[in-house]
Protein backbone atom coordinates (compact mmCIF):
# COMPACT_ATOMS: atom_id res chain seq x y z
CA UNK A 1 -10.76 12.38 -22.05
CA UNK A 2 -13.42 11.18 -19.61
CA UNK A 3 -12.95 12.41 -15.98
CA UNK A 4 -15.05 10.90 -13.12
CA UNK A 5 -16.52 14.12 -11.00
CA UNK A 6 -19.26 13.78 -8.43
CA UNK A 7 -22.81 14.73 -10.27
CA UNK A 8 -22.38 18.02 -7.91
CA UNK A 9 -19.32 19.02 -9.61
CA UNK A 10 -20.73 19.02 -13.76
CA UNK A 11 -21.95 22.37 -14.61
CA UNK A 12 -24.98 21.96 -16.91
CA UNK A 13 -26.16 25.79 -17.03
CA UNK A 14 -29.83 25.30 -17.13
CA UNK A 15 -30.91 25.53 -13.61
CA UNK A 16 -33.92 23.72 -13.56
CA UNK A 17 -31.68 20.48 -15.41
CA UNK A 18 -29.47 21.15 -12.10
CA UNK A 19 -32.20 20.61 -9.74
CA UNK A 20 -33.37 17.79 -11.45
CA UNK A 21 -30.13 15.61 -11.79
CA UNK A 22 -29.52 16.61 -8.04
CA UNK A 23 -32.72 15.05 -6.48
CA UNK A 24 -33.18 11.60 -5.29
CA UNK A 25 -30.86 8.80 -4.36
CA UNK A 26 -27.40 8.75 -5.81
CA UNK A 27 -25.46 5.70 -5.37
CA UNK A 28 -21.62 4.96 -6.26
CA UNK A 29 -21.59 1.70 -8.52
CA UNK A 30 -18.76 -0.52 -7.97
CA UNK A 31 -17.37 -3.45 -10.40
CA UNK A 32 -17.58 -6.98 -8.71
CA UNK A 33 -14.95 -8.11 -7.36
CA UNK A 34 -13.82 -12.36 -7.76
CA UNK A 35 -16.12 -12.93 -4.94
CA UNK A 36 -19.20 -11.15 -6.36
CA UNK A 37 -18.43 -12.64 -9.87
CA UNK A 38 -18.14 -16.34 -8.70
CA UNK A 39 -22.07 -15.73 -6.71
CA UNK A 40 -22.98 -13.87 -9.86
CA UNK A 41 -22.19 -16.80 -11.99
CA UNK A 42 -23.27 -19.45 -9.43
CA UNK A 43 -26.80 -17.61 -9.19
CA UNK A 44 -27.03 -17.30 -13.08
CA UNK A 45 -26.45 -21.40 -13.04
CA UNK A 46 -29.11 -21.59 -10.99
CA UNK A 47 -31.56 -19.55 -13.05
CA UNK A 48 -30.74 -22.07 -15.80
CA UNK A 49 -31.07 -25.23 -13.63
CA UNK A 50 -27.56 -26.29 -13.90
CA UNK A 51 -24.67 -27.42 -11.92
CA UNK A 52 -21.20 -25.11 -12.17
CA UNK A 53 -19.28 -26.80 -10.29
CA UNK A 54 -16.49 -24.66 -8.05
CA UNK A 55 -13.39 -25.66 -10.39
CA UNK A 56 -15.56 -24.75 -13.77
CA UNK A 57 -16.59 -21.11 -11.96
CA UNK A 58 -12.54 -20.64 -10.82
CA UNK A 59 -11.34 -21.46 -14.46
CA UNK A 60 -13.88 -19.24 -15.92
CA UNK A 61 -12.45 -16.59 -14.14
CA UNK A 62 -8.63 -17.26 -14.68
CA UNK A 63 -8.77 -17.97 -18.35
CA UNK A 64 -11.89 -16.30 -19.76
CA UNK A 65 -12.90 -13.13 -20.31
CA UNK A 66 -13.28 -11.23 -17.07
CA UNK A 67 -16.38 -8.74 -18.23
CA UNK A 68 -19.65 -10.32 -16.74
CA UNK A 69 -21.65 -10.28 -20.25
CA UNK A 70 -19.04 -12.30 -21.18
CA UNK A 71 -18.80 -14.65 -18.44
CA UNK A 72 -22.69 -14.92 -18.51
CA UNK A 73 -22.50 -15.57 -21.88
CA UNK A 74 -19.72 -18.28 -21.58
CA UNK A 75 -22.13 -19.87 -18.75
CA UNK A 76 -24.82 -19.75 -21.24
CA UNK A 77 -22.67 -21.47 -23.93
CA UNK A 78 -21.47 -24.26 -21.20
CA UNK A 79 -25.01 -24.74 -20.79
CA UNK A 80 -25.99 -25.50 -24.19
CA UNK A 81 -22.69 -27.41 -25.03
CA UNK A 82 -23.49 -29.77 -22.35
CA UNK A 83 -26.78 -30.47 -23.14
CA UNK A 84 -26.01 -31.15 -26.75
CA UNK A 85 -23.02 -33.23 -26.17
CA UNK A 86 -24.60 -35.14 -23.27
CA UNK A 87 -21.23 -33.95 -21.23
CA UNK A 88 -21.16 -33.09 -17.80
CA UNK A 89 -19.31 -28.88 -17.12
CA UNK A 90 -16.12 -29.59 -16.58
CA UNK A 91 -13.25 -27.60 -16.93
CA UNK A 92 -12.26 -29.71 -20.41
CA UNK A 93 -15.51 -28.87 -21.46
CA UNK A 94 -15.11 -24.99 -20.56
CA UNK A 95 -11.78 -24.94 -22.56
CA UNK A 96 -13.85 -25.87 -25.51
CA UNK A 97 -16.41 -23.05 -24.65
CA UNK A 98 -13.72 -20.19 -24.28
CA UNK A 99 -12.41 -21.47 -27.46
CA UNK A 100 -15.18 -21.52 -29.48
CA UNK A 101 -16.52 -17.79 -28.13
CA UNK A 102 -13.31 -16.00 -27.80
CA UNK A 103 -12.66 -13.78 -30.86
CA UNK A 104 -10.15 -15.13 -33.55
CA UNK A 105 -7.16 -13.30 -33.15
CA UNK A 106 -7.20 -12.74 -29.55
């Protein structure tokens, strides 16, 4: 079983791989929260010169899947539906995407 320890706590008994792993700048990674996910997704929309409109963004976040791959990838997938249908992204239209990506079975 995996158990989170601070870098200083692992015992690798090579010294010299010690001194290593302990030098430099050690930062403590968080997940993104709602918040951070919605500007995540809003700033990917950007990158792809499309509109996700605030109601699209909150239903991708309700009823897809809540790992950012995935919710890039939905974007990615709204994108590409849209152009090909000639729709606008709506929520409808992200129904349809979250359908059509989400695994059979789940």
């Amino acid at each position: 079983v995996y158990k989170r320890q601070p870098l200083s706590a692992l015992e690798f008994g090579l010294p010299d791989l010690e001194s290593r792993l302990a030098w430099g700048v050690r930062l403590n990674l968080q997940l993104p929260g709602d918040e951070d996910k919605r500007e995540i997704l809003q700033q990917r929309a950007r990158n792809l010169h499309i509109e996700l409109p605030e109601e699209v963004c909150a239903y991708l976040l309700k009823r897809g899947r809540r790992d950012m791959a995935s919710l890039l990838y939905t974007v990615e997938r709204l994108k590409d539906a849209a152009f090909a249908e000639k729709r606008k992204i709506t929520v409808p239209l992200a129904r349809e995407v979250i359908k059509a990506v989400e695994p059979k079975g789940s």
